[in-house]
N, C-alpha and C. Protein backbone atom coordinates (compact mmCIF):
# COMPACT_ATOMS: atom_id res chain seq x y z
N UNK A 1 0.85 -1.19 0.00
CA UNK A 1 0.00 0.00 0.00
C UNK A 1 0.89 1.24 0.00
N UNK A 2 0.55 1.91 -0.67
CA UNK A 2 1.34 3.32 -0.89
C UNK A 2 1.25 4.29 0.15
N UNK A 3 2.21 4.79 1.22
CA UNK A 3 1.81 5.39 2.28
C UNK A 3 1.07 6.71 2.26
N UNK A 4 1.24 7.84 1.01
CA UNK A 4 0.56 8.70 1.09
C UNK A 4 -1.06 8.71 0.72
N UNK A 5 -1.34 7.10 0.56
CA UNK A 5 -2.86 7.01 0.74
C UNK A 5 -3.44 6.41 1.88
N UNK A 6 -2.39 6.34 2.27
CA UNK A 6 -2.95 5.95 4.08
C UNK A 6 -3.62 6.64 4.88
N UNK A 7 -3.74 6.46 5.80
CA UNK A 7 -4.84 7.05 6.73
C UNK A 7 -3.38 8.05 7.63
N UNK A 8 -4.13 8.87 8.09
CA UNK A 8 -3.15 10.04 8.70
C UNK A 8 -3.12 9.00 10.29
N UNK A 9 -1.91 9.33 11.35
CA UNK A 9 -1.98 8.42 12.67
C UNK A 9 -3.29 9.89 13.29
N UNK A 10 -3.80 8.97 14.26
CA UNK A 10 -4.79 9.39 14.71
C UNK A 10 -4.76 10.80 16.27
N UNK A 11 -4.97 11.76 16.37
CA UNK A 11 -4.47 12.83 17.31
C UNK A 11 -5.48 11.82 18.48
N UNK A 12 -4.94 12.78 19.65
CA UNK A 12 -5.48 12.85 21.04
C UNK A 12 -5.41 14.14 21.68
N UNK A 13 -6.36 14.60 22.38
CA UNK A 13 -6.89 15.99 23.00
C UNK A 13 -5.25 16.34 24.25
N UNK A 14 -5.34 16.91 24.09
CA UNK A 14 -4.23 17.25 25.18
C UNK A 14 -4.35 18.40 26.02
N UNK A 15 -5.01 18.32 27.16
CA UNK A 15 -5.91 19.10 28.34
C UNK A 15 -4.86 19.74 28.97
N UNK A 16 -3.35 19.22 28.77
CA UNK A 16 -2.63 19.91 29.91
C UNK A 16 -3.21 21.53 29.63
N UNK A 17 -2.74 22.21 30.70
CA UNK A 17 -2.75 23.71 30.95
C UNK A 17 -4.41 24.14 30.32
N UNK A 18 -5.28 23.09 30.82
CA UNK A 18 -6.78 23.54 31.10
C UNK A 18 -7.35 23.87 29.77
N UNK A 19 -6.27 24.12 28.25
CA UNK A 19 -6.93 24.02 27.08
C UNK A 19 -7.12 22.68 26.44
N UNK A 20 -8.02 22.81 25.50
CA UNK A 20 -8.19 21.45 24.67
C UNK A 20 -7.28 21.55 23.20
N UNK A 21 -6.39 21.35 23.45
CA UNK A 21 -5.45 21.38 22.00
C UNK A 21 -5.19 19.88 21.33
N UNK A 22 -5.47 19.88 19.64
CA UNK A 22 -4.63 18.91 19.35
C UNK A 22 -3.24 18.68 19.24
N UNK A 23 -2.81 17.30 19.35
CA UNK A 23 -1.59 17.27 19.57
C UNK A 23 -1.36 15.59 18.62
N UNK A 24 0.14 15.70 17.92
CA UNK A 24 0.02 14.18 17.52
C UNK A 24 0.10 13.27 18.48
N UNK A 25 0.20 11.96 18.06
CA UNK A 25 0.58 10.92 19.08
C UNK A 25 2.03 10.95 19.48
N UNK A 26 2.32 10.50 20.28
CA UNK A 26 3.76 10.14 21.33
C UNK A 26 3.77 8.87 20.56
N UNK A 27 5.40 8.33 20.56
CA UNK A 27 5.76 6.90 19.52
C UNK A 27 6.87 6.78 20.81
N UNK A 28 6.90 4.90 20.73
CA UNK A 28 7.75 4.40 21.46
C UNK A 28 8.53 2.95 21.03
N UNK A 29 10.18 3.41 20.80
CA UNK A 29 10.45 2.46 20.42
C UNK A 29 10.88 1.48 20.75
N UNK A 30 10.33 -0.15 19.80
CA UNK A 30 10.69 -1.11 20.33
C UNK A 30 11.27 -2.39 19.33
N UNK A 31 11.91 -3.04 19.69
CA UNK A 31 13.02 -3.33 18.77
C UNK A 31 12.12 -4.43 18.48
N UNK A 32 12.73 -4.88 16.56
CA UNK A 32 12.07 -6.07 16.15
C UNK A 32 12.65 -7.60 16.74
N UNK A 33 11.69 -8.68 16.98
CA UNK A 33 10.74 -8.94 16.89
C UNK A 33 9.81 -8.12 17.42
N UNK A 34 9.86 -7.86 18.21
CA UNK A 34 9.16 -7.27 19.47
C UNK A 34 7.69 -6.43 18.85
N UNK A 35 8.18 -5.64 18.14
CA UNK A 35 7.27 -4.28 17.63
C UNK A 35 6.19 -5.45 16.58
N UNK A 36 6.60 -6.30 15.63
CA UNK A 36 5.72 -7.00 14.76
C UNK A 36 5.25 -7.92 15.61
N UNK A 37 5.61 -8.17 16.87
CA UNK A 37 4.75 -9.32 17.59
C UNK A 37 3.46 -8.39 17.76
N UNK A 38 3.55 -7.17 18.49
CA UNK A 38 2.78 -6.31 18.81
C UNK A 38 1.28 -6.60 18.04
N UNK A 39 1.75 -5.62 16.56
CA UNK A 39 0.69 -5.92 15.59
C UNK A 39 0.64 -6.94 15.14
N UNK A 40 1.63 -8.18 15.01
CA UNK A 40 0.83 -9.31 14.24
C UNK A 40 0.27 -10.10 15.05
N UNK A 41 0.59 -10.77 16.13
CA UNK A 41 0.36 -11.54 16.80
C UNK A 41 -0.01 -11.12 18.37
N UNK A 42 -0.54 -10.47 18.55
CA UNK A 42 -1.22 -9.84 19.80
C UNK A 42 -0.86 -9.60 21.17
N UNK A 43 0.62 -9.30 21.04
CA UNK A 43 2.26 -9.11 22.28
C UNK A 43 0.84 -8.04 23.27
N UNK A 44 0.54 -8.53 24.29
CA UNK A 44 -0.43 -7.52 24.89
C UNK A 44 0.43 -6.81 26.42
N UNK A 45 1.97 -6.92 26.33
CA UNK A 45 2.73 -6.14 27.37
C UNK A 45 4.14 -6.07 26.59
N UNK A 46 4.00 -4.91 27.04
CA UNK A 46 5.95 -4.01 26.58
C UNK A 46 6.48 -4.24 27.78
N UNK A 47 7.64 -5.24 27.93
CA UNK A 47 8.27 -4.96 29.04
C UNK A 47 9.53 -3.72 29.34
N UNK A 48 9.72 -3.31 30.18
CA UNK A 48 10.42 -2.13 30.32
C UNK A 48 11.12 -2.58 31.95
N UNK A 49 12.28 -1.49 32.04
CA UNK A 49 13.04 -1.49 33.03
C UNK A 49 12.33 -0.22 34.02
N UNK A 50 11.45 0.15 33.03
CA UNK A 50 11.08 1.59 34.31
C UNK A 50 9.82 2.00 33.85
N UNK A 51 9.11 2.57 34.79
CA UNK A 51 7.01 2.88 35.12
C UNK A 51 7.13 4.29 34.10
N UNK A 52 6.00 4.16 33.46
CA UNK A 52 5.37 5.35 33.01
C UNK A 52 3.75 5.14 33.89
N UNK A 53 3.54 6.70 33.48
CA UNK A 53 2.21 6.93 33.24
C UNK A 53 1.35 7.47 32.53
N UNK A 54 2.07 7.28 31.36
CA UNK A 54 1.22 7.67 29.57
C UNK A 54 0.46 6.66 29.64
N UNK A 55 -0.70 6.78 29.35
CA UNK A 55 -1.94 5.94 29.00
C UNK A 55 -1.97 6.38 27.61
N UNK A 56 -3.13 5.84 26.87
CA UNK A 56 -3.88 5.87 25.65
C UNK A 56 -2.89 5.99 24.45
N UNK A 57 -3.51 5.68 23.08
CA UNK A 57 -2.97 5.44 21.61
C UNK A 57 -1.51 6.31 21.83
N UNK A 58 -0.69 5.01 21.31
CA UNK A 58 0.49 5.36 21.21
C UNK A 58 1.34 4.97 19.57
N UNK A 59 1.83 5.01 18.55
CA UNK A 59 2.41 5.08 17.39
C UNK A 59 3.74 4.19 17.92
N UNK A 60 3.83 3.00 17.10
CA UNK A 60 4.94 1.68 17.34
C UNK A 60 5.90 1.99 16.51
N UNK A 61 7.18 2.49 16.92
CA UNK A 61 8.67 2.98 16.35
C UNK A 61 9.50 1.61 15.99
N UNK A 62 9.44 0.57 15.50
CA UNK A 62 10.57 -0.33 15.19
C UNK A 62 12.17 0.33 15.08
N UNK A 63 12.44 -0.12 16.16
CA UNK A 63 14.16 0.49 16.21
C UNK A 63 15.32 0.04 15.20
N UNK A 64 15.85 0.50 14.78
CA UNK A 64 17.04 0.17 13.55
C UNK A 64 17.65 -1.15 14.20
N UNK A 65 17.68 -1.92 13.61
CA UNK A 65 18.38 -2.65 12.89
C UNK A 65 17.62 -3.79 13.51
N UNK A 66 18.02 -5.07 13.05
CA UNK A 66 17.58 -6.31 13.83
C UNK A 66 18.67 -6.98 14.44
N UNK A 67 18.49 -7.62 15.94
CA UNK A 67 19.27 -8.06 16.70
C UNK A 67 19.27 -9.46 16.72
N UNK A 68 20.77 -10.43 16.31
CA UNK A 68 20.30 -12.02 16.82
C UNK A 68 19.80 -12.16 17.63
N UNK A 69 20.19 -11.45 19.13
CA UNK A 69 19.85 -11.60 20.35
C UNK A 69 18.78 -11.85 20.47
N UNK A 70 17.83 -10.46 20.21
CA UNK A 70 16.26 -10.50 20.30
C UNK A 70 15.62 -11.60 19.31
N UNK A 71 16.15 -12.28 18.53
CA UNK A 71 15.24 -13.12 17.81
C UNK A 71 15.53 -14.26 18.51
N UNK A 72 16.86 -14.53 19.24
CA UNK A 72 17.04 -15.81 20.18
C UNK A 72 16.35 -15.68 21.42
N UNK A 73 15.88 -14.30 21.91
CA UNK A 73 15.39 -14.24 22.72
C UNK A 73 13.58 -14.48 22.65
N UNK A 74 13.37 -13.98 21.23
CA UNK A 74 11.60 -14.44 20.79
C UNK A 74 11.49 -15.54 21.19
N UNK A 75 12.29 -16.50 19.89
CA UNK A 75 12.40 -17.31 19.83
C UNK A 75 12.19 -18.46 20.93
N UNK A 76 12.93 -18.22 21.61
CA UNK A 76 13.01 -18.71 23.23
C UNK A 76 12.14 -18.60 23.73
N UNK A 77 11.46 -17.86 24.37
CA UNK A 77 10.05 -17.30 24.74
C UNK A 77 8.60 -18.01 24.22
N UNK A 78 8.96 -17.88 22.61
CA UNK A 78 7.82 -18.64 21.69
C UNK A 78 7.88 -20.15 21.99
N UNK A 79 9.00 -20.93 22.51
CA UNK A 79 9.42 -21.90 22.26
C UNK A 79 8.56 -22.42 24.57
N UNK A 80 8.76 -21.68 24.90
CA UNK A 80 8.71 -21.72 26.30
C UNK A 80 7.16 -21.31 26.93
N UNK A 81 5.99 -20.60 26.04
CA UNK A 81 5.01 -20.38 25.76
C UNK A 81 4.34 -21.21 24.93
N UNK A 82 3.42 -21.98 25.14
CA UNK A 82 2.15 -22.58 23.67
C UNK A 82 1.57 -21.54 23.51
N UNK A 83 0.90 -20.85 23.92
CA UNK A 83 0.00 -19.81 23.43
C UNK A 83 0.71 -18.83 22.78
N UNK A 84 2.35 -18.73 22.53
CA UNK A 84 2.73 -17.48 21.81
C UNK A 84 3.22 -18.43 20.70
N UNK A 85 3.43 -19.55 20.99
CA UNK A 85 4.09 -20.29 19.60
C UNK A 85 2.91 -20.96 19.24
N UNK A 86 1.40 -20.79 19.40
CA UNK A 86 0.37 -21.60 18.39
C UNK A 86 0.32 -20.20 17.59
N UNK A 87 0.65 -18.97 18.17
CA UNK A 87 0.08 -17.27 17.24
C UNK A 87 1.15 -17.17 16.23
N UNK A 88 2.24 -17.77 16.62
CA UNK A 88 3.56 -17.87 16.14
C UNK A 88 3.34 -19.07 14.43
N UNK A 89 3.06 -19.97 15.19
CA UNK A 89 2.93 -20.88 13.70
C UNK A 89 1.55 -20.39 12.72
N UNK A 90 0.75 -19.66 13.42
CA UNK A 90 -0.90 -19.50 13.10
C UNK A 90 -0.45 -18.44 11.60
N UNK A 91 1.04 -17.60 12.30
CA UNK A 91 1.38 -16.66 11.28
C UNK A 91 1.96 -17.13 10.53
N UNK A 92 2.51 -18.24 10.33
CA UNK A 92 3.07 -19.15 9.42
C UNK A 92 5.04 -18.66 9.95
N UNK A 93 5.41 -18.45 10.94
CA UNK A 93 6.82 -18.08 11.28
C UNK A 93 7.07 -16.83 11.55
N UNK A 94 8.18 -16.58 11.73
CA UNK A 94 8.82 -15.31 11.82
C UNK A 94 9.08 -14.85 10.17
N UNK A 95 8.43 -13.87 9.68
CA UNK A 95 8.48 -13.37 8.46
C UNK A 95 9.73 -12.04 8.74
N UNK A 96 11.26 -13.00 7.97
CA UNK A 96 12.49 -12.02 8.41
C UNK A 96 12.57 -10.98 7.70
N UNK A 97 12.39 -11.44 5.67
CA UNK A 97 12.58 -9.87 5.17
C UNK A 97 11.51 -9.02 5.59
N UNK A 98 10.35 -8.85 6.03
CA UNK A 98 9.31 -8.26 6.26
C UNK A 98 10.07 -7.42 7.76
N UNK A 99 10.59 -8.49 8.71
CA UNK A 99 11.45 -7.51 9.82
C UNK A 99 12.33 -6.67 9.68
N UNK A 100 12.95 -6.86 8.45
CA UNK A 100 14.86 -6.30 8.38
C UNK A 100 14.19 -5.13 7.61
N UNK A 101 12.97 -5.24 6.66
CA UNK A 101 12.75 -4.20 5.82
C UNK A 101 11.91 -3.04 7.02
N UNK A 102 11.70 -3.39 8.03
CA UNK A 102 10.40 -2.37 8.80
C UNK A 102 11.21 -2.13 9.90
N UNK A 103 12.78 -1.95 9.78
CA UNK A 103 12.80 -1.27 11.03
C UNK A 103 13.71 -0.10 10.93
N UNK A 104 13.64 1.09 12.22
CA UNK A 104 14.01 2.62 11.68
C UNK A 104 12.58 3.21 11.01
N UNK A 105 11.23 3.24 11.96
CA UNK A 105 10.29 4.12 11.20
C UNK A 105 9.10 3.26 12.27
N UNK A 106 7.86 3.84 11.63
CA UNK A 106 6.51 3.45 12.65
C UNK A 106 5.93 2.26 11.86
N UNK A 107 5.46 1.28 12.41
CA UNK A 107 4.76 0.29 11.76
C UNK A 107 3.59 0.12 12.41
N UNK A 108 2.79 0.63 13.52
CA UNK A 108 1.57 0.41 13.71
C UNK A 108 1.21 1.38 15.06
N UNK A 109 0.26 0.64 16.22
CA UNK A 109 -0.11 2.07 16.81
C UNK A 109 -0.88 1.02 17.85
N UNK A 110 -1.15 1.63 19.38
CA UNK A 110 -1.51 0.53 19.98
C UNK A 110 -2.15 1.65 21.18
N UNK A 111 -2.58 1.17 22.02
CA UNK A 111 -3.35 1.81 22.87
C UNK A 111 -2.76 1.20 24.80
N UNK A 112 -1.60 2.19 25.44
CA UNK A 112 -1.78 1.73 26.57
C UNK A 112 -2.22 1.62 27.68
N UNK A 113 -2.83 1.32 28.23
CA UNK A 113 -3.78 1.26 29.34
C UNK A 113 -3.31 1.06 30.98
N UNK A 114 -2.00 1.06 30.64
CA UNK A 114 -1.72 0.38 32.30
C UNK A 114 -0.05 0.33 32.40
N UNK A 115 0.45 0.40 33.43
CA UNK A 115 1.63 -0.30 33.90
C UNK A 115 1.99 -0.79 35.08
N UNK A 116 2.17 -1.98 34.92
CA UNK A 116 2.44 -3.08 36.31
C UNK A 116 3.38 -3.82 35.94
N UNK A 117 3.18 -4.15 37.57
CA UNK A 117 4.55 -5.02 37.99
C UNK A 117 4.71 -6.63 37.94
N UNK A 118 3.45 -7.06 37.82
CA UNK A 118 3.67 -8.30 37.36
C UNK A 118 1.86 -8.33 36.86
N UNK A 119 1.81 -9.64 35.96
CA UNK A 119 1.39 -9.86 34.88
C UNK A 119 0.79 -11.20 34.62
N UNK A 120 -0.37 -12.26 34.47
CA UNK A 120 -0.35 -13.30 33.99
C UNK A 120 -0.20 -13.58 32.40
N UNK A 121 0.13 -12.25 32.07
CA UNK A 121 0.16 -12.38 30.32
C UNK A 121 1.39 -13.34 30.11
N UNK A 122 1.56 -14.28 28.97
CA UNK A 122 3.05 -14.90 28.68
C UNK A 122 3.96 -14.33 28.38
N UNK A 123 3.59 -13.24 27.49
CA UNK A 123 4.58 -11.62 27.15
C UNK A 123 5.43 -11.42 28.53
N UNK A 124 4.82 -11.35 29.56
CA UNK A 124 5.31 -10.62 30.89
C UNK A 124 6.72 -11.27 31.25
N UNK A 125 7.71 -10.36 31.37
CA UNK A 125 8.95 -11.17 32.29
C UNK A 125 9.55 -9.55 32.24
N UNK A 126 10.35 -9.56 33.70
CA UNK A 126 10.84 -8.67 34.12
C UNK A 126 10.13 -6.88 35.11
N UNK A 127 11.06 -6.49 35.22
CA UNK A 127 10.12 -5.11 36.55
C UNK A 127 8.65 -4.37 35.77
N UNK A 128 8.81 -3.90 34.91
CA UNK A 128 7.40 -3.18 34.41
C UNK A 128 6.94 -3.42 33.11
N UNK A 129 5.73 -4.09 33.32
CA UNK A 129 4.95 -4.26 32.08
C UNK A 129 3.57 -3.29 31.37
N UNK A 130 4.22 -2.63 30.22
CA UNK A 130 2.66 -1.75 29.55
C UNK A 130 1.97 -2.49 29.16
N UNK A 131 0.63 -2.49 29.81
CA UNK A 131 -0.70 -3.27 29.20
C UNK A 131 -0.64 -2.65 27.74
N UNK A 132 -1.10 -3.75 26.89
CA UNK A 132 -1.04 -3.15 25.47
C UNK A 132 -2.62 -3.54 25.27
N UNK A 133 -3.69 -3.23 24.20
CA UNK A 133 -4.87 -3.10 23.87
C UNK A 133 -4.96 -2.34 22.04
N UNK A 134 -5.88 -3.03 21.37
CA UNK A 134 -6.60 -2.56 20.20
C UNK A 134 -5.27 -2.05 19.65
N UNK A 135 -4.32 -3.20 19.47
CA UNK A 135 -3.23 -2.92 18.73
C UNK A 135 -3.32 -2.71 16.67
N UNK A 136 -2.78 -2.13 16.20
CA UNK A 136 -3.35 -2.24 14.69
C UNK A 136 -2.01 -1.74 13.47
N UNK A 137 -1.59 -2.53 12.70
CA UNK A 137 -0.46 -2.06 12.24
C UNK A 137 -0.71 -1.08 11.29
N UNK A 138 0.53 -0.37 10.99
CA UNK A 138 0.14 1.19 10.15
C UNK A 138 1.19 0.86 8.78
N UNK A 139 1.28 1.39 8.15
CA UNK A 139 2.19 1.05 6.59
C UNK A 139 3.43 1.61 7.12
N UNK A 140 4.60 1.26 6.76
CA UNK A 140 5.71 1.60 7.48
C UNK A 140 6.13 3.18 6.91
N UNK A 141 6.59 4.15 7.83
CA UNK A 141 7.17 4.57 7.34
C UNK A 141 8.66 5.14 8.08
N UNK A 142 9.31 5.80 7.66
CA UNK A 142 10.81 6.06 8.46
C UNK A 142 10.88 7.27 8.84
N UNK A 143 11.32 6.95 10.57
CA UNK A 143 11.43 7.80 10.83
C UNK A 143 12.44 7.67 11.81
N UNK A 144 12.92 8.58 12.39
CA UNK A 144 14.44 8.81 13.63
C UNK A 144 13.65 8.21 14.85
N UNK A 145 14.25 7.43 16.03
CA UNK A 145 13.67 6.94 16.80
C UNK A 145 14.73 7.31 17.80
N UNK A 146 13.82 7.73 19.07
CA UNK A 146 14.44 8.19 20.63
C UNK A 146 14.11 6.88 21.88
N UNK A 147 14.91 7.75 22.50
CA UNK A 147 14.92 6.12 23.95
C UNK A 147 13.29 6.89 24.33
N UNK A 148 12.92 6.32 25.24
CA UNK A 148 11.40 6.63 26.06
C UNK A 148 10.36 7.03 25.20
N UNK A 149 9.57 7.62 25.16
CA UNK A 149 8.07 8.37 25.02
C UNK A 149 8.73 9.47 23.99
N UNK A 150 8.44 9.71 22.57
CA UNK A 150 9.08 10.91 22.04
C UNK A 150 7.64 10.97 20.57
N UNK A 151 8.06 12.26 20.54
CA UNK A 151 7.27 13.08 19.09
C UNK A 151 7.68 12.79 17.93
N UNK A 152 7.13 12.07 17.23
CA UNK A 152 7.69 12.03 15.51
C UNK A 152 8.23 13.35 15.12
N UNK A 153 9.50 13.57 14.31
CA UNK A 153 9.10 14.84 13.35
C UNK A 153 8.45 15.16 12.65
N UNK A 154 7.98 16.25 12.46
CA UNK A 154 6.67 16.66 11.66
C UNK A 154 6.68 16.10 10.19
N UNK A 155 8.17 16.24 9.79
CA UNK A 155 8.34 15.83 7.95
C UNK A 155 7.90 14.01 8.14
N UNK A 156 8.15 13.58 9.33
CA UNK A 156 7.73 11.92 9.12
C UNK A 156 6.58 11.55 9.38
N UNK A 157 5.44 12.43 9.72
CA UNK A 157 4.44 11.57 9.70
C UNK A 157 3.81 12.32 9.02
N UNK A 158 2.09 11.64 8.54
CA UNK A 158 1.65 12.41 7.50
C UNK A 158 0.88 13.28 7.68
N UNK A 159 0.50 14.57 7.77
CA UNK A 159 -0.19 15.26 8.24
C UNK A 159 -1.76 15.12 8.38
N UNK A 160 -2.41 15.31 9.60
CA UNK A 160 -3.83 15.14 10.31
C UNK A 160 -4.70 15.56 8.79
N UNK A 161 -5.58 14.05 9.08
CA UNK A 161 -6.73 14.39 8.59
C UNK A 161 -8.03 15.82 8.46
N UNK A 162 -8.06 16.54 7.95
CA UNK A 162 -8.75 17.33 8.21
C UNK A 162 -10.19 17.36 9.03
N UNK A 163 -10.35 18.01 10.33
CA UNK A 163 -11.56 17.50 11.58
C UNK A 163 -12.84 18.12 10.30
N UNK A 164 -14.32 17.12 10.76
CA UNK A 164 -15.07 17.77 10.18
C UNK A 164 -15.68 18.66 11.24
N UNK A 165 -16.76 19.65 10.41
CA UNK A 165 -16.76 20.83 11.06
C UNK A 165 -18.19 20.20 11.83
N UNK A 166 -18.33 20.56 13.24
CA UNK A 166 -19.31 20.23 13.69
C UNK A 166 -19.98 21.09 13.85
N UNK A 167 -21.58 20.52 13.73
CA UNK A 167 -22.91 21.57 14.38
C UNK A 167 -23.20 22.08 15.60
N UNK A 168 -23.75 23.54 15.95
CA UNK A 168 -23.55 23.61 17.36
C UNK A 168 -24.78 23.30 17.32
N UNK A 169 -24.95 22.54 18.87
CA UNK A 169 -26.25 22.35 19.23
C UNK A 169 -27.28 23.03 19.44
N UNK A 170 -28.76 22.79 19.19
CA UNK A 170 -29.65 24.19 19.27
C UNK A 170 -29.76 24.50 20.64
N UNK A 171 -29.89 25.74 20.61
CA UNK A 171 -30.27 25.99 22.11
C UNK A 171 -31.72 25.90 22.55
N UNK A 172 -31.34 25.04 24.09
CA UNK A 172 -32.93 24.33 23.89
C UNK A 172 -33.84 25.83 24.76
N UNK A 173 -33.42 26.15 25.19
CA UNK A 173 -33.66 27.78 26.18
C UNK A 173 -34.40 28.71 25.48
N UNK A 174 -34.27 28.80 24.22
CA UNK A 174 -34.31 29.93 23.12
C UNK A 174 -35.48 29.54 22.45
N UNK A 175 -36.17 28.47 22.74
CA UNK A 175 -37.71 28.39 22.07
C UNK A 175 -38.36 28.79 23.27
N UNK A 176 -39.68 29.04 23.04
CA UNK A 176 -40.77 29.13 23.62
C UNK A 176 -41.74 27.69 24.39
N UNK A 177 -41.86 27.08 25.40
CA UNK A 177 -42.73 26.24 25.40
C UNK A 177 -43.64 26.10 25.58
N UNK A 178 -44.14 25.22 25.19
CA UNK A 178 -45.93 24.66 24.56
C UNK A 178 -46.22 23.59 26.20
N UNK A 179 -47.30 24.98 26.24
CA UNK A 179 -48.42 24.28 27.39
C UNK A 179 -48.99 23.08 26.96
């Protein structure tokens, strides 16, 4: 799919300082496998060494390059889990050129809801886990990726859909009522 017919990533209201401003999404990167487990196969916790408290839709950064490590480490995991290695074969494998080609840029977008310390998910191992939810992959595109919680540059993502214009509501005060 051609990215400039894609769908723009989706804003969220941003209340700080008591106005309602739009703002893009926050992207967080995470190295492949990791980021395509996300969207393909339903990874429903990011493990991390340290707590946030960003909630809601977040934009999935695949970090440059691909690591043996982390694929011995999937791997391992998939292998030590049934329920991540039946999602695992269900996808027919680890699809590698599809990894090596999608990383360094956003590939999908996920919604977090939570962070804890432990977990019955199979995903879960180690100090803090982001609940992940209504995960959905996005067409890749490239972009520079930061450690923690960071802002796309403006030239990398595609600019907001245009809002439609809404109706104000009638005012119900301003008629007359009927005895």
């Amino acid at each position: 799919m051609d990215f400039e017919h894609a769908r723009a990533p989706r804003l969220t209201l941003d209340r700080a300082g008591g106005g309602a401003a739009m703002r893009p999404l926050r992207a967080l990167s995470i190295r492949q496998p990791w980021a395509w487990a996300i969207v393909a196969l339903g990874k429903d916790i990011e493990n991390r060494k340290w707590r946030t408290h960003h909630r809601g839709r977040t934009l999935i950064h695949a970090g440059k390059g691909l690591k043996s490590q982390d694929l011995e480490d999937f791997l391992g995991l998939a292998e030590a889990e049934p329920a991540i290695m039946a999602r695992l074969t269900a996808a027919g494998g680890l699809p590698m050129d599809h990894l090596r080609e999608q990383c360094g840029g956003i590939v999908g977008a996920v919604e977090i809801r939570d962070c804890v310390t432990h977990s019955d998910s199979p995903w879960f191992v180690g100090r803090f886990g982001f609940v992940l939810a209504n995960a959905e992959p996005l067409p890749f595109r490239p972009c520079p990726g930061q450690l923690g919680f960071f802002t796309p540059a403006d030239g990398s993502m595609p600019a907001p859909a245009p809002r439609p214009a809404i109706e104000p509501e009638p005012d119900l005060f301003s008629h007359p009522r009927h005895a």
